[in-house]
N, C-alpha and C. Protein backbone atom coordinates (compact mmCIF):
# COMPACT_ATOMS: atom_id res chain seq x y z
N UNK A 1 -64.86 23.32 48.30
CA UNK A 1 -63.94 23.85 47.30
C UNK A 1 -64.12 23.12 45.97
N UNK A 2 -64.42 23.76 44.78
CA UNK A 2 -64.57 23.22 43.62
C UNK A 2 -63.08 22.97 42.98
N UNK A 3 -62.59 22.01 42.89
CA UNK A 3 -60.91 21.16 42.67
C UNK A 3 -61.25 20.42 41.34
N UNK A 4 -60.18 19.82 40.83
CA UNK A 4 -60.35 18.67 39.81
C UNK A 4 -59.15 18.67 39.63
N UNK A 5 -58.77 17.33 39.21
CA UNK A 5 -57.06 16.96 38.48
C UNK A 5 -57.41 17.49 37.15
N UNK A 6 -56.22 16.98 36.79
CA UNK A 6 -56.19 17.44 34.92
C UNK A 6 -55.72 16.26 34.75
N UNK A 7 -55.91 15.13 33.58
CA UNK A 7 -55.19 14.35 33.17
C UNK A 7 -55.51 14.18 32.14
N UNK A 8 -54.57 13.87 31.09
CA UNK A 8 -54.88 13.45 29.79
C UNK A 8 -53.52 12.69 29.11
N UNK A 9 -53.63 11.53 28.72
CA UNK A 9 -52.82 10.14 28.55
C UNK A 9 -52.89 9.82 26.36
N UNK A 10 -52.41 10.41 25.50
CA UNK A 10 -52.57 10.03 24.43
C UNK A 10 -51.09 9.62 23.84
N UNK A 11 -51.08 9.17 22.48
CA UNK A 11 -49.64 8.37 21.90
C UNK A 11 -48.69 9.52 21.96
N UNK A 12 -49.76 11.03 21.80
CA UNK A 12 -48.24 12.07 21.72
C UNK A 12 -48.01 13.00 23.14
N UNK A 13 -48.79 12.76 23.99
CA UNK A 13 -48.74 13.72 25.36
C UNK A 13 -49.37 12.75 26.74
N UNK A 14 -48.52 13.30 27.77
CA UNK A 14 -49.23 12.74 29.15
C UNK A 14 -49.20 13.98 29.72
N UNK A 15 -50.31 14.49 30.36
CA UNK A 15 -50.20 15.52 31.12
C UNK A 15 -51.01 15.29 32.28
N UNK A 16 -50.68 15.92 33.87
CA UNK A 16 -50.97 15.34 35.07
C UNK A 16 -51.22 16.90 35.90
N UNK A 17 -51.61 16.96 36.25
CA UNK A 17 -51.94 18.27 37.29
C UNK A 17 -53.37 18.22 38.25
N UNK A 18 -53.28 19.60 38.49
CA UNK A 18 -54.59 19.88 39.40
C UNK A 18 -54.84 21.48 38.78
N UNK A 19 -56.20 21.54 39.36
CA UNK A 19 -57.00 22.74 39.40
C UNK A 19 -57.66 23.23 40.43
N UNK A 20 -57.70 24.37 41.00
CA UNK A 20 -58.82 24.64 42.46
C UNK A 20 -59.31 25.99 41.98
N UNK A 21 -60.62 25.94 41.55
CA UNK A 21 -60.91 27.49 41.17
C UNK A 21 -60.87 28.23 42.13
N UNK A 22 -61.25 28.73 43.17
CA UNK A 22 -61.47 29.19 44.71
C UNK A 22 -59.56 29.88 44.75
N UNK A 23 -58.94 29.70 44.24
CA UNK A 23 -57.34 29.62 44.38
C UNK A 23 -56.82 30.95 44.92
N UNK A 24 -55.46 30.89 44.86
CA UNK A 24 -54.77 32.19 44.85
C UNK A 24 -53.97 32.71 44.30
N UNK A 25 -53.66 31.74 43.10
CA UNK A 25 -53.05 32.35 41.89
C UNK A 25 -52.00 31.53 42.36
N UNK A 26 -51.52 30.85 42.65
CA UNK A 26 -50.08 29.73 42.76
C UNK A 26 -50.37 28.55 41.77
N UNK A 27 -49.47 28.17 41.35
CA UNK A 27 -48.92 27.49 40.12
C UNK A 27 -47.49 27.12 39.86
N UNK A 28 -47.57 25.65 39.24
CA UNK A 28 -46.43 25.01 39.22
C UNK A 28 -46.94 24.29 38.11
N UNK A 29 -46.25 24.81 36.73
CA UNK A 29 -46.19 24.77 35.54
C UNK A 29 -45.04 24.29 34.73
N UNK A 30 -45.16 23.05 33.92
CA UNK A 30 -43.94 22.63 33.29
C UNK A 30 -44.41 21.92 31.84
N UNK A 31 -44.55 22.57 31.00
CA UNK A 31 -44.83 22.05 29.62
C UNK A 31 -44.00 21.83 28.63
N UNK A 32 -42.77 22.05 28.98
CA UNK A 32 -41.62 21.95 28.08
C UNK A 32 -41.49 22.85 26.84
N UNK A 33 -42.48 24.15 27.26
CA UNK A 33 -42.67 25.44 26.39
C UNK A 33 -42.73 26.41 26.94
N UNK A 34 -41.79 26.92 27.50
CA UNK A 34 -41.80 27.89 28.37
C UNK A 34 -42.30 29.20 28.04
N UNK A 35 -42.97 29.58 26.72
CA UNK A 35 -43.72 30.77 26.81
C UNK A 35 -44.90 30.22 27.22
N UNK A 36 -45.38 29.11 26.92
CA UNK A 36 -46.83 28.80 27.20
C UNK A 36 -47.10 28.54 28.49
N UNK A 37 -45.42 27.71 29.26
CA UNK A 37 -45.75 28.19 31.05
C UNK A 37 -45.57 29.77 31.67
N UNK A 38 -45.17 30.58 30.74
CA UNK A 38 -45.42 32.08 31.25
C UNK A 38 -47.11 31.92 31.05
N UNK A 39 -47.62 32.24 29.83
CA UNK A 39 -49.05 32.78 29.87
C UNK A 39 -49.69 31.32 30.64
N UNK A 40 -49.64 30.61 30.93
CA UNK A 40 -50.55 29.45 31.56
C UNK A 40 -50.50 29.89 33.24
N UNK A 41 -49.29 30.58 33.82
CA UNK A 41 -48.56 31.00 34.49
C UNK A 41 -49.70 32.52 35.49
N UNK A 42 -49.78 33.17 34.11
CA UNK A 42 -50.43 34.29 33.86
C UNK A 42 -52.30 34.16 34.14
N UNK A 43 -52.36 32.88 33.67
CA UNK A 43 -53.78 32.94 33.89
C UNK A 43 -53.97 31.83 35.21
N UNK A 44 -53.43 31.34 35.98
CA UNK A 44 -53.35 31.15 37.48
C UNK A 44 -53.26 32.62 37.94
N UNK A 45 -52.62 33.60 38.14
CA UNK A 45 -52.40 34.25 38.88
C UNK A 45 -53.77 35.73 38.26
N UNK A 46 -53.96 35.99 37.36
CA UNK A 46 -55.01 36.62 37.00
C UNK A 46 -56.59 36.45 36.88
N UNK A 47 -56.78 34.47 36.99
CA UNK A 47 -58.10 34.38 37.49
C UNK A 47 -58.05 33.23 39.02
N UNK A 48 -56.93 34.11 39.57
CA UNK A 48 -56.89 33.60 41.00
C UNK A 48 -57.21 32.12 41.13
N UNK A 49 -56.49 31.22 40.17
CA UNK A 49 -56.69 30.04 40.11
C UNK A 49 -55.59 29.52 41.05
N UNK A 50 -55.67 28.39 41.75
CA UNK A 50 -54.35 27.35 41.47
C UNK A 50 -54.37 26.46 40.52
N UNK A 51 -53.10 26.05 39.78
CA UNK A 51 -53.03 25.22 39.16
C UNK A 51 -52.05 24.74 39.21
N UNK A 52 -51.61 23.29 38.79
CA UNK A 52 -50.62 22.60 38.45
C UNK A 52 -50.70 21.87 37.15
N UNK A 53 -49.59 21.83 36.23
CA UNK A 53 -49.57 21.25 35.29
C UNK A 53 -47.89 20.99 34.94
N UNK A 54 -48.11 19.31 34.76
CA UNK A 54 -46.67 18.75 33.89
C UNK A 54 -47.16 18.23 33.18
N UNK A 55 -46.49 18.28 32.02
CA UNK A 55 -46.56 17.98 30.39
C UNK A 55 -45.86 17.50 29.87
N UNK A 56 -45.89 16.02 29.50
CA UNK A 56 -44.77 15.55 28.21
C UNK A 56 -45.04 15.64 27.34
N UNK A 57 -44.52 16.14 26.14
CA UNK A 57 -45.55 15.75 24.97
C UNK A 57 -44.14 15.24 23.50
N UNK A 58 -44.51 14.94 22.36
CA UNK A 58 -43.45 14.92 21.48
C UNK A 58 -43.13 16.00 20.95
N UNK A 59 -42.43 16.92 21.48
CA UNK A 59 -41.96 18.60 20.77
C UNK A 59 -41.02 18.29 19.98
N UNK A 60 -39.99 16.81 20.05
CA UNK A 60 -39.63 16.81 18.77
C UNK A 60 -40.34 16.58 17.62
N UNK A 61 -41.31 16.25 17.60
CA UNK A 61 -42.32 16.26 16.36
C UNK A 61 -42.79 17.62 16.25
N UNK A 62 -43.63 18.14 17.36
CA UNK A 62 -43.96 19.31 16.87
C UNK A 62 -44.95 19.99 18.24
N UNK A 63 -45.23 20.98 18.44
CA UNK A 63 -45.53 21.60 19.64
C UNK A 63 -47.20 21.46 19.69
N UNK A 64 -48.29 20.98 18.53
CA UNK A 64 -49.12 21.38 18.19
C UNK A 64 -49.87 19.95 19.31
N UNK A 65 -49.23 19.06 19.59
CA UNK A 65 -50.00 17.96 20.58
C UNK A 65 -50.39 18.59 21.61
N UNK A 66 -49.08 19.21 22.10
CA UNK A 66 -48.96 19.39 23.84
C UNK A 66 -49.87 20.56 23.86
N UNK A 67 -49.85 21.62 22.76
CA UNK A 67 -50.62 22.77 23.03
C UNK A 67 -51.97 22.64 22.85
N UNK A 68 -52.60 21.60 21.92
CA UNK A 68 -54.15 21.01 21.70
C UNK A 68 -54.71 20.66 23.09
N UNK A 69 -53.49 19.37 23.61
CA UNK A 69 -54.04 18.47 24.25
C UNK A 69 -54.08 19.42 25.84
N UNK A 70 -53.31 20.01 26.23
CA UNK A 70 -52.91 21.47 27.17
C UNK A 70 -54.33 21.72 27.59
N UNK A 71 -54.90 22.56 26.28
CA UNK A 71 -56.09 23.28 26.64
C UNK A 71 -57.32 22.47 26.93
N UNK A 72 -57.26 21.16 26.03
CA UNK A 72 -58.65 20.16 26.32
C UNK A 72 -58.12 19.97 27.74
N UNK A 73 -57.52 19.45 28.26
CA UNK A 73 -56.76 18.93 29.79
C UNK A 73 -57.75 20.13 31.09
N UNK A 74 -57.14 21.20 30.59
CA UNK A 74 -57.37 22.09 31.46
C UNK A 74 -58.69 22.80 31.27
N UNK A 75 -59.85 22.30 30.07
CA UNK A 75 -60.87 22.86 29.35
C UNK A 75 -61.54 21.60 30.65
N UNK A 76 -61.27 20.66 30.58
CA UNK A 76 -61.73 19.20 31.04
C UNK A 76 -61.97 19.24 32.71
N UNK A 77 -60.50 19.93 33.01
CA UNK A 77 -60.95 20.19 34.87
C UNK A 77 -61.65 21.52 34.81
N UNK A 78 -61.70 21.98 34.39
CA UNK A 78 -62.77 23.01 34.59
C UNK A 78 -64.15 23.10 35.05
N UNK A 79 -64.04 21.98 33.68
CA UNK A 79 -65.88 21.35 33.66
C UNK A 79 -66.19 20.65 34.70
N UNK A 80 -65.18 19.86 35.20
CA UNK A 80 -65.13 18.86 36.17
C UNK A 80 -65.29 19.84 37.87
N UNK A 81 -64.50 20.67 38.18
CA UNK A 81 -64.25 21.27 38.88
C UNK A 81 -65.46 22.26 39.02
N UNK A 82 -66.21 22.35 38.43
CA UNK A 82 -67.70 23.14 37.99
C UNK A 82 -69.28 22.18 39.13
N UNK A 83 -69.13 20.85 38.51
CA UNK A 83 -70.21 20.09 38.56
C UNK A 83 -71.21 20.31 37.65
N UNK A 84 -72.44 20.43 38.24
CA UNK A 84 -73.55 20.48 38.01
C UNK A 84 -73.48 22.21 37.32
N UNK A 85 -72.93 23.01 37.61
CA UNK A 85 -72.53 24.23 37.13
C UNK A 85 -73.81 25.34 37.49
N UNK A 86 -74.60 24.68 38.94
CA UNK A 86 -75.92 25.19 39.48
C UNK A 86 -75.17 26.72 39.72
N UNK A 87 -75.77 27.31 40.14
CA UNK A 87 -75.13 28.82 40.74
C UNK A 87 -74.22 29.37 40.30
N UNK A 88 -73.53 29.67 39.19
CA UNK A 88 -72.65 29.90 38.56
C UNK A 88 -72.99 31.27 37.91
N UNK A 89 -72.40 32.03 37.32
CA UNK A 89 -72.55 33.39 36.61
C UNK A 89 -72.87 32.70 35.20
N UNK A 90 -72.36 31.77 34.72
CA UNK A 90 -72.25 30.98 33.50
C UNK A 90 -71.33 32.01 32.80
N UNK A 91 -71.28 33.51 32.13
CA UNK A 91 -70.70 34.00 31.88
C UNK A 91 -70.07 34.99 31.90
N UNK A 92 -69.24 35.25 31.25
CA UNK A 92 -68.21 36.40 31.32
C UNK A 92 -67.28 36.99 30.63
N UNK A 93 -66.76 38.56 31.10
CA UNK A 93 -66.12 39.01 29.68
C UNK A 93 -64.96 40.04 30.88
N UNK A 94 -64.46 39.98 30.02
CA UNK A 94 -62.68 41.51 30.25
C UNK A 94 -62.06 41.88 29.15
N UNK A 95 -62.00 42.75 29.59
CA UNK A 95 -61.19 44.12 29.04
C UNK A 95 -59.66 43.72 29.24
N UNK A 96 -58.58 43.92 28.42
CA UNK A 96 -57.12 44.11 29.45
C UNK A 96 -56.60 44.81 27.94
N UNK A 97 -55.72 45.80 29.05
CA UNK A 97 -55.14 46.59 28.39
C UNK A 97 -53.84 46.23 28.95
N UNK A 98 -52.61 45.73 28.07
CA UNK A 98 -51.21 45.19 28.03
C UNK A 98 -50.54 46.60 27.83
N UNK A 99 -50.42 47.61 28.01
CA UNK A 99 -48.77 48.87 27.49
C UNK A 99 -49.96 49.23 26.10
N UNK A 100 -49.59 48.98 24.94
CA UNK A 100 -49.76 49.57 24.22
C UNK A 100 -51.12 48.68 23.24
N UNK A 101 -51.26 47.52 24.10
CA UNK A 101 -52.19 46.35 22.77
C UNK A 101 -53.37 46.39 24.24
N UNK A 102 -55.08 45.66 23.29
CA UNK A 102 -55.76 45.87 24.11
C UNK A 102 -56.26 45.06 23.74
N UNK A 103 -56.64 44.15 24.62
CA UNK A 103 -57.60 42.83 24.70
C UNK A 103 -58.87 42.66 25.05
N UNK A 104 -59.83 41.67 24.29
CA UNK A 104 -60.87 41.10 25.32
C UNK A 104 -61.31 39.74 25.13
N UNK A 105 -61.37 39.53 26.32
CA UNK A 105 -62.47 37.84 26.12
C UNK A 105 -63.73 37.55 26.67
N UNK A 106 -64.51 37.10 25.95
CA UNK A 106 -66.07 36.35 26.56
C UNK A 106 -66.13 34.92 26.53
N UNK A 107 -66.94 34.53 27.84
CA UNK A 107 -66.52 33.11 27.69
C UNK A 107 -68.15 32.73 28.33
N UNK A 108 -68.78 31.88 27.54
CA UNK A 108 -70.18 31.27 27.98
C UNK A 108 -69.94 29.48 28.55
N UNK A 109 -69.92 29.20 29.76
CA UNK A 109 -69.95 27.97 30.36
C UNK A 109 -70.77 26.93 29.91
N UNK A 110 -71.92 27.80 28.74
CA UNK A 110 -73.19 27.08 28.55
C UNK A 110 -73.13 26.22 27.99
N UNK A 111 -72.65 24.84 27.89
CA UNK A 111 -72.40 23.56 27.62
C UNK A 111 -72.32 23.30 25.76
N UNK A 112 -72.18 24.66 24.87
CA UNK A 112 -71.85 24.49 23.49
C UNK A 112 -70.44 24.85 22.88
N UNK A 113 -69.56 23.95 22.52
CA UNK A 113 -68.22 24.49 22.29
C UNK A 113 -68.03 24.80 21.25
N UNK A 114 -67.20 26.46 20.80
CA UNK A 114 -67.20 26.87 20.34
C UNK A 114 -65.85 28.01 20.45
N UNK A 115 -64.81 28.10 19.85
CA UNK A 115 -63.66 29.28 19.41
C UNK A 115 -63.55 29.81 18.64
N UNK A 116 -63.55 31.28 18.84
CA UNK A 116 -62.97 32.45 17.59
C UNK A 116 -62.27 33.21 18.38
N UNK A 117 -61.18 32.92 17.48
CA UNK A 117 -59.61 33.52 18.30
C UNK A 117 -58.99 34.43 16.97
N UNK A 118 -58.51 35.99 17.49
CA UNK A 118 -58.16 36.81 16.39
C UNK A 118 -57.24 37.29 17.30
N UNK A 119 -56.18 37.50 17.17
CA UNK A 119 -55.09 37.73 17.38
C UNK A 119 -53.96 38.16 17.10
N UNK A 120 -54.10 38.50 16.00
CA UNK A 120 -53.51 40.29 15.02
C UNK A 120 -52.04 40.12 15.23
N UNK A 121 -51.67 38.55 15.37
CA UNK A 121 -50.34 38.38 15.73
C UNK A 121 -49.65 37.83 13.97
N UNK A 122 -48.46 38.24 13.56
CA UNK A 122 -47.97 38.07 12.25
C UNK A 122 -46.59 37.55 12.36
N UNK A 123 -46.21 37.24 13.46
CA UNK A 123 -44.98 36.20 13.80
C UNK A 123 -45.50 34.91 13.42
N UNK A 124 -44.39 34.03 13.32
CA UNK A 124 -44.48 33.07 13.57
C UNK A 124 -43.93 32.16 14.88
N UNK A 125 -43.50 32.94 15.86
CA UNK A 125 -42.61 32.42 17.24
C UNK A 125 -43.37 33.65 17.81
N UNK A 126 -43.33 33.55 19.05
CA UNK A 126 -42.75 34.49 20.44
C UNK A 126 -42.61 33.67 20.99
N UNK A 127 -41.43 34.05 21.47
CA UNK A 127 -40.24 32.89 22.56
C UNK A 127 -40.19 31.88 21.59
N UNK A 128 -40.05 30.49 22.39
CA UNK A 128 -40.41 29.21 21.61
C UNK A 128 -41.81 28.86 21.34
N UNK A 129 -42.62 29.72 21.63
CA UNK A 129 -44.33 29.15 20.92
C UNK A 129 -44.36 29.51 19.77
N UNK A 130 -45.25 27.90 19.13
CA UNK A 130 -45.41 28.71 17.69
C UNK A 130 -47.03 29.29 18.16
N UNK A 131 -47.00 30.61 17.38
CA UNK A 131 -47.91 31.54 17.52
C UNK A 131 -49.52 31.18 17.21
N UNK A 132 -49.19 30.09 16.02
CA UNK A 132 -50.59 29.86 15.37
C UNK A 132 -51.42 28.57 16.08
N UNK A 133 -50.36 28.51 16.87
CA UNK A 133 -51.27 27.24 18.08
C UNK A 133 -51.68 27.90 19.10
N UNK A 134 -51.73 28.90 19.61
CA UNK A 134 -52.67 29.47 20.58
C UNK A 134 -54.06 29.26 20.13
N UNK A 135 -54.70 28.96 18.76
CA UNK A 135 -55.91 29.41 18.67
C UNK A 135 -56.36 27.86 19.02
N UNK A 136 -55.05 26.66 18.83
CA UNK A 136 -55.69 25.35 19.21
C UNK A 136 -56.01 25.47 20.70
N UNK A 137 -54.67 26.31 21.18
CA UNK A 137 -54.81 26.13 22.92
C UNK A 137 -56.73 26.32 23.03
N UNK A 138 -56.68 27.63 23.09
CA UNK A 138 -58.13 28.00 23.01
C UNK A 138 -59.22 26.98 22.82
N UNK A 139 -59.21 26.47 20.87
CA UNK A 139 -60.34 25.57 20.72
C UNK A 139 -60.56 24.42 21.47
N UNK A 140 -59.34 24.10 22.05
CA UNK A 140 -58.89 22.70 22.63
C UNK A 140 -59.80 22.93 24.56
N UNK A 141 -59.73 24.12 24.78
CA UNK A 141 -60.24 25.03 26.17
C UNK A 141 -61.56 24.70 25.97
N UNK A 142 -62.03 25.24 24.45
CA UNK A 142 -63.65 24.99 24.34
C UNK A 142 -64.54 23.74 24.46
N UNK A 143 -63.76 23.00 23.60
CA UNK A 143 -63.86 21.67 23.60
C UNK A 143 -64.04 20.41 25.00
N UNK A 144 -63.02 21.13 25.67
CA UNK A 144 -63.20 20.20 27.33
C UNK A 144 -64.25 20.90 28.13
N UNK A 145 -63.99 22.40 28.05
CA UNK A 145 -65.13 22.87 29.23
C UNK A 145 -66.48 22.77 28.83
N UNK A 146 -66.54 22.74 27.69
CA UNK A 146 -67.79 22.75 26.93
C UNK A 146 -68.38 24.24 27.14
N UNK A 147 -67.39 25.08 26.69
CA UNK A 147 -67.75 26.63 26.66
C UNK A 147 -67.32 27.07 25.07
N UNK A 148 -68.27 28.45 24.87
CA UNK A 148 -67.90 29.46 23.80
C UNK A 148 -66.65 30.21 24.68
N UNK A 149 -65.33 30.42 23.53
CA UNK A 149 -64.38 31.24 23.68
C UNK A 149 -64.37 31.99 22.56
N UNK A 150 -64.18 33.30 23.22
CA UNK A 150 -64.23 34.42 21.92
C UNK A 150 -63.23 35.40 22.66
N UNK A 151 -61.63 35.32 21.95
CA UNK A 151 -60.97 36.10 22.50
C UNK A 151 -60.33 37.06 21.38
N UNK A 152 -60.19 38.30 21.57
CA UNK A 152 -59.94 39.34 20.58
C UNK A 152 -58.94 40.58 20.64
N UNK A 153 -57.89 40.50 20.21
CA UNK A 153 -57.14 42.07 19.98
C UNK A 153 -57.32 43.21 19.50
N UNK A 154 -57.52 43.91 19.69
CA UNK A 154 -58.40 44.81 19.34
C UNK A 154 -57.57 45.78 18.50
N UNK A 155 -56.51 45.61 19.21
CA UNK A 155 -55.29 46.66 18.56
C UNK A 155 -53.99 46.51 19.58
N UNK A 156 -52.46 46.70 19.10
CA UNK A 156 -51.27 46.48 19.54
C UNK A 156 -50.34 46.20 18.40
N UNK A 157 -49.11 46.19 19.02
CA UNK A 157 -47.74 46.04 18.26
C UNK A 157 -46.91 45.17 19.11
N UNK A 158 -46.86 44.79 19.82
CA UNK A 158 -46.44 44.11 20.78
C UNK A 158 -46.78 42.41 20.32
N UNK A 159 -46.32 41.56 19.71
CA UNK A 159 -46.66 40.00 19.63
C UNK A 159 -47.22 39.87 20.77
N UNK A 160 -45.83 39.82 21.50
CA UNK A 160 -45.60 39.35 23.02
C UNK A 160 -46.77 39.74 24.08
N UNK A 161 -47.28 41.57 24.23
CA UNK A 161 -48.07 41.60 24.33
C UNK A 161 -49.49 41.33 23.90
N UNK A 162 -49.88 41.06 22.90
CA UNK A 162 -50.99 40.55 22.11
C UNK A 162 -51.02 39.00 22.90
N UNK A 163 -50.30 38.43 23.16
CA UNK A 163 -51.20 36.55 23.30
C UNK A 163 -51.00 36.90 24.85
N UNK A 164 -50.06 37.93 25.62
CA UNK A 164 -50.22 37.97 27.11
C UNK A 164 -51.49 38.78 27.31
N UNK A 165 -51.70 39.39 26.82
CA UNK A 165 -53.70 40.43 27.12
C UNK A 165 -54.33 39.35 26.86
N UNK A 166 -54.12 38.73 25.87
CA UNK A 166 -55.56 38.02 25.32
C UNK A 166 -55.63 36.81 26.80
N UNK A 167 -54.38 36.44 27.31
CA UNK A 167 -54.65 35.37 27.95
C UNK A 167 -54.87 35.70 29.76
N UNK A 168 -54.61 36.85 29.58
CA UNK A 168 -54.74 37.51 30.76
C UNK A 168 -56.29 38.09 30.74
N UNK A 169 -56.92 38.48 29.49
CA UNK A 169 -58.67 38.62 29.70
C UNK A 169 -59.45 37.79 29.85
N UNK A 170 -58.26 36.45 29.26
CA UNK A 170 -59.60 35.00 29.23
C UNK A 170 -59.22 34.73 30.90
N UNK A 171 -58.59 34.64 31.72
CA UNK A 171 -58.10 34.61 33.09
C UNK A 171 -59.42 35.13 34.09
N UNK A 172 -59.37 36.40 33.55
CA UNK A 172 -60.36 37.08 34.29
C UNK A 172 -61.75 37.02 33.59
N UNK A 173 -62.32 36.63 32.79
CA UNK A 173 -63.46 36.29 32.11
C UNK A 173 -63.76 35.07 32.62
N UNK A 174 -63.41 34.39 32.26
CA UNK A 174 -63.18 33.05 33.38
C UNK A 174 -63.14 32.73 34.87
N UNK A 175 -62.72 33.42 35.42
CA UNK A 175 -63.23 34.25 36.70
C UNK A 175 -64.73 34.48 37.17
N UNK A 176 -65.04 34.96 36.27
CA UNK A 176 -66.35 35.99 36.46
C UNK A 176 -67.42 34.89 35.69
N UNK A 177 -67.01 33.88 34.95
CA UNK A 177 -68.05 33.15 34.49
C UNK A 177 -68.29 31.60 35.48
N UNK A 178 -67.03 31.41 35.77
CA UNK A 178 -67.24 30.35 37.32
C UNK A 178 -67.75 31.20 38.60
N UNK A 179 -67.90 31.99 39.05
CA UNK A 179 -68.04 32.87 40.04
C UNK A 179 -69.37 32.24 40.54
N UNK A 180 -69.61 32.04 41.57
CA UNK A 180 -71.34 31.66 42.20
C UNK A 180 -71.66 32.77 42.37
N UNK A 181 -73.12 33.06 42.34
CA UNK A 181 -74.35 33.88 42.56
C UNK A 181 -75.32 33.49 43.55
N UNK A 182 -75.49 34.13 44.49
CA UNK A 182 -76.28 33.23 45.34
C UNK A 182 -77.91 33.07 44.75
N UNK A 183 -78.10 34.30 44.38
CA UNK A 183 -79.66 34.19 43.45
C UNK A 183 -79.79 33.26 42.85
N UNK A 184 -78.40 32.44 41.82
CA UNK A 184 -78.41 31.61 41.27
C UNK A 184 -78.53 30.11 42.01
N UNK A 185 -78.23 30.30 43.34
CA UNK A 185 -78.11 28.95 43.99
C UNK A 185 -78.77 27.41 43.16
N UNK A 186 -80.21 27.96 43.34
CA UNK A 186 -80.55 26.63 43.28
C UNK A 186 -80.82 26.25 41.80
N UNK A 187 -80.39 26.90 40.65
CA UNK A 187 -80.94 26.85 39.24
C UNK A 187 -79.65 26.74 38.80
N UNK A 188 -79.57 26.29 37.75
CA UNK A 188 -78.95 26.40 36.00
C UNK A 188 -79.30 28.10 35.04
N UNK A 189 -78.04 28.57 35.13
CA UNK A 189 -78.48 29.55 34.56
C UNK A 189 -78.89 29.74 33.12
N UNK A 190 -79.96 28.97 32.77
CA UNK A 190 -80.20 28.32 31.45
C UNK A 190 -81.74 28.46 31.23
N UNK A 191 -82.43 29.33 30.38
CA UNK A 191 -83.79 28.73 30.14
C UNK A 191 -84.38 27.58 29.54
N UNK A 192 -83.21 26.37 29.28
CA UNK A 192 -83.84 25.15 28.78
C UNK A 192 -83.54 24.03 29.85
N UNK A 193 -82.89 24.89 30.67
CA UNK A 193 -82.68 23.90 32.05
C UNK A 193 -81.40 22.76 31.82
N UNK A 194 -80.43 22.99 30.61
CA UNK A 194 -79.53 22.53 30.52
C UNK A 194 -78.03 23.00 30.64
N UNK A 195 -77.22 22.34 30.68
CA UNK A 195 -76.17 23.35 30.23
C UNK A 195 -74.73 22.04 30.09
């Protein structure tokens, strides 16, 4: 079973959990931002992950630690939870269509980090998230797994729906880019033999 903790220890956040890609979508989520434990919530149960995550962070200062440090945390067991990242799909993409907004994400495992996050969102809240830190969540994702994230709205009216598609395609893109291949067994899916 490919597993990893999550930990990450800085002056403004401690965060402690686990990861099991192989999962079944169970999760026990506490970030002290409860929209971000809905969609964090959302992407356990849509790329059939388990996860666990508790989070302190200083939200009286401001939400932008816990949500940076969030995604490197969980960007970090990923990679970890990967290995050698031999047999792997390396990448992947989805479609999700939320009611009326329509999402997609691609996500390359291939060891260069990289985010472009568009998100056609013009709030500044849904729920208690501030809106314009999802794109840290994300870069912060890229950054630990050492993957390209490219997640996109394509169209919607829905806030709420807009950051739940987007995080519900990276779920299942993510999915499909950890996934083993047996063809792939014994290689790096890489023509420079890195990744």
């Amino acid at each position: 079973m490919r597993t990893a903790r999550l930990e990450r220890n800085t002056k403004e956040t401690r965060i402690r959990g686990a990861l099991k890609l192989e999962g079944r979508g169970r999760y026990d989520i506490a970030t002290g931002i409860r929209f971000l434990d809905h969609m964090l919530e959302l992407f356990a149960k849509h790329g059939a992950f388990d996860v666990t995550i508790h989070a302190a962070g200083d939200l009286d200062v401001d939400q932008h630690h816990t949500v940076e440090d969030l995604g490197i945390a969980l960007g970090e067991a990923v990679s970890k939870a990967l290995g050698d990242r031999k047999g792997i799909n390396r990448a992947g993409y989805f479609v999700m269509p939320m009611d009326e907004t329509l999402a997609v994400a691609a996500i390359d495992l291939g060891g260069r980090p990289h985010a472009v996050v568009d998100l056609q969102v013009k709030v500044v809240r849904v729920g208690d998230l501030q809106t314009e830190l999802v794109h840290d969540f994300f870069e912060g994702f890229a950054i630990g797994a050492r993957a390209n994230v490219h997640v996109k709205v394509l169209y919607g009216r829905s806030s709420h729906h807009k950051i739940e598609a987007v995080f519900k395609a990276f779920a299942r893109a993510l999915r499909v880019a950890c996934a083993k291949d047996r063809r792939l067994a014994r290689m790096l899916p890489s023509t420079k033999g890195l990744l």
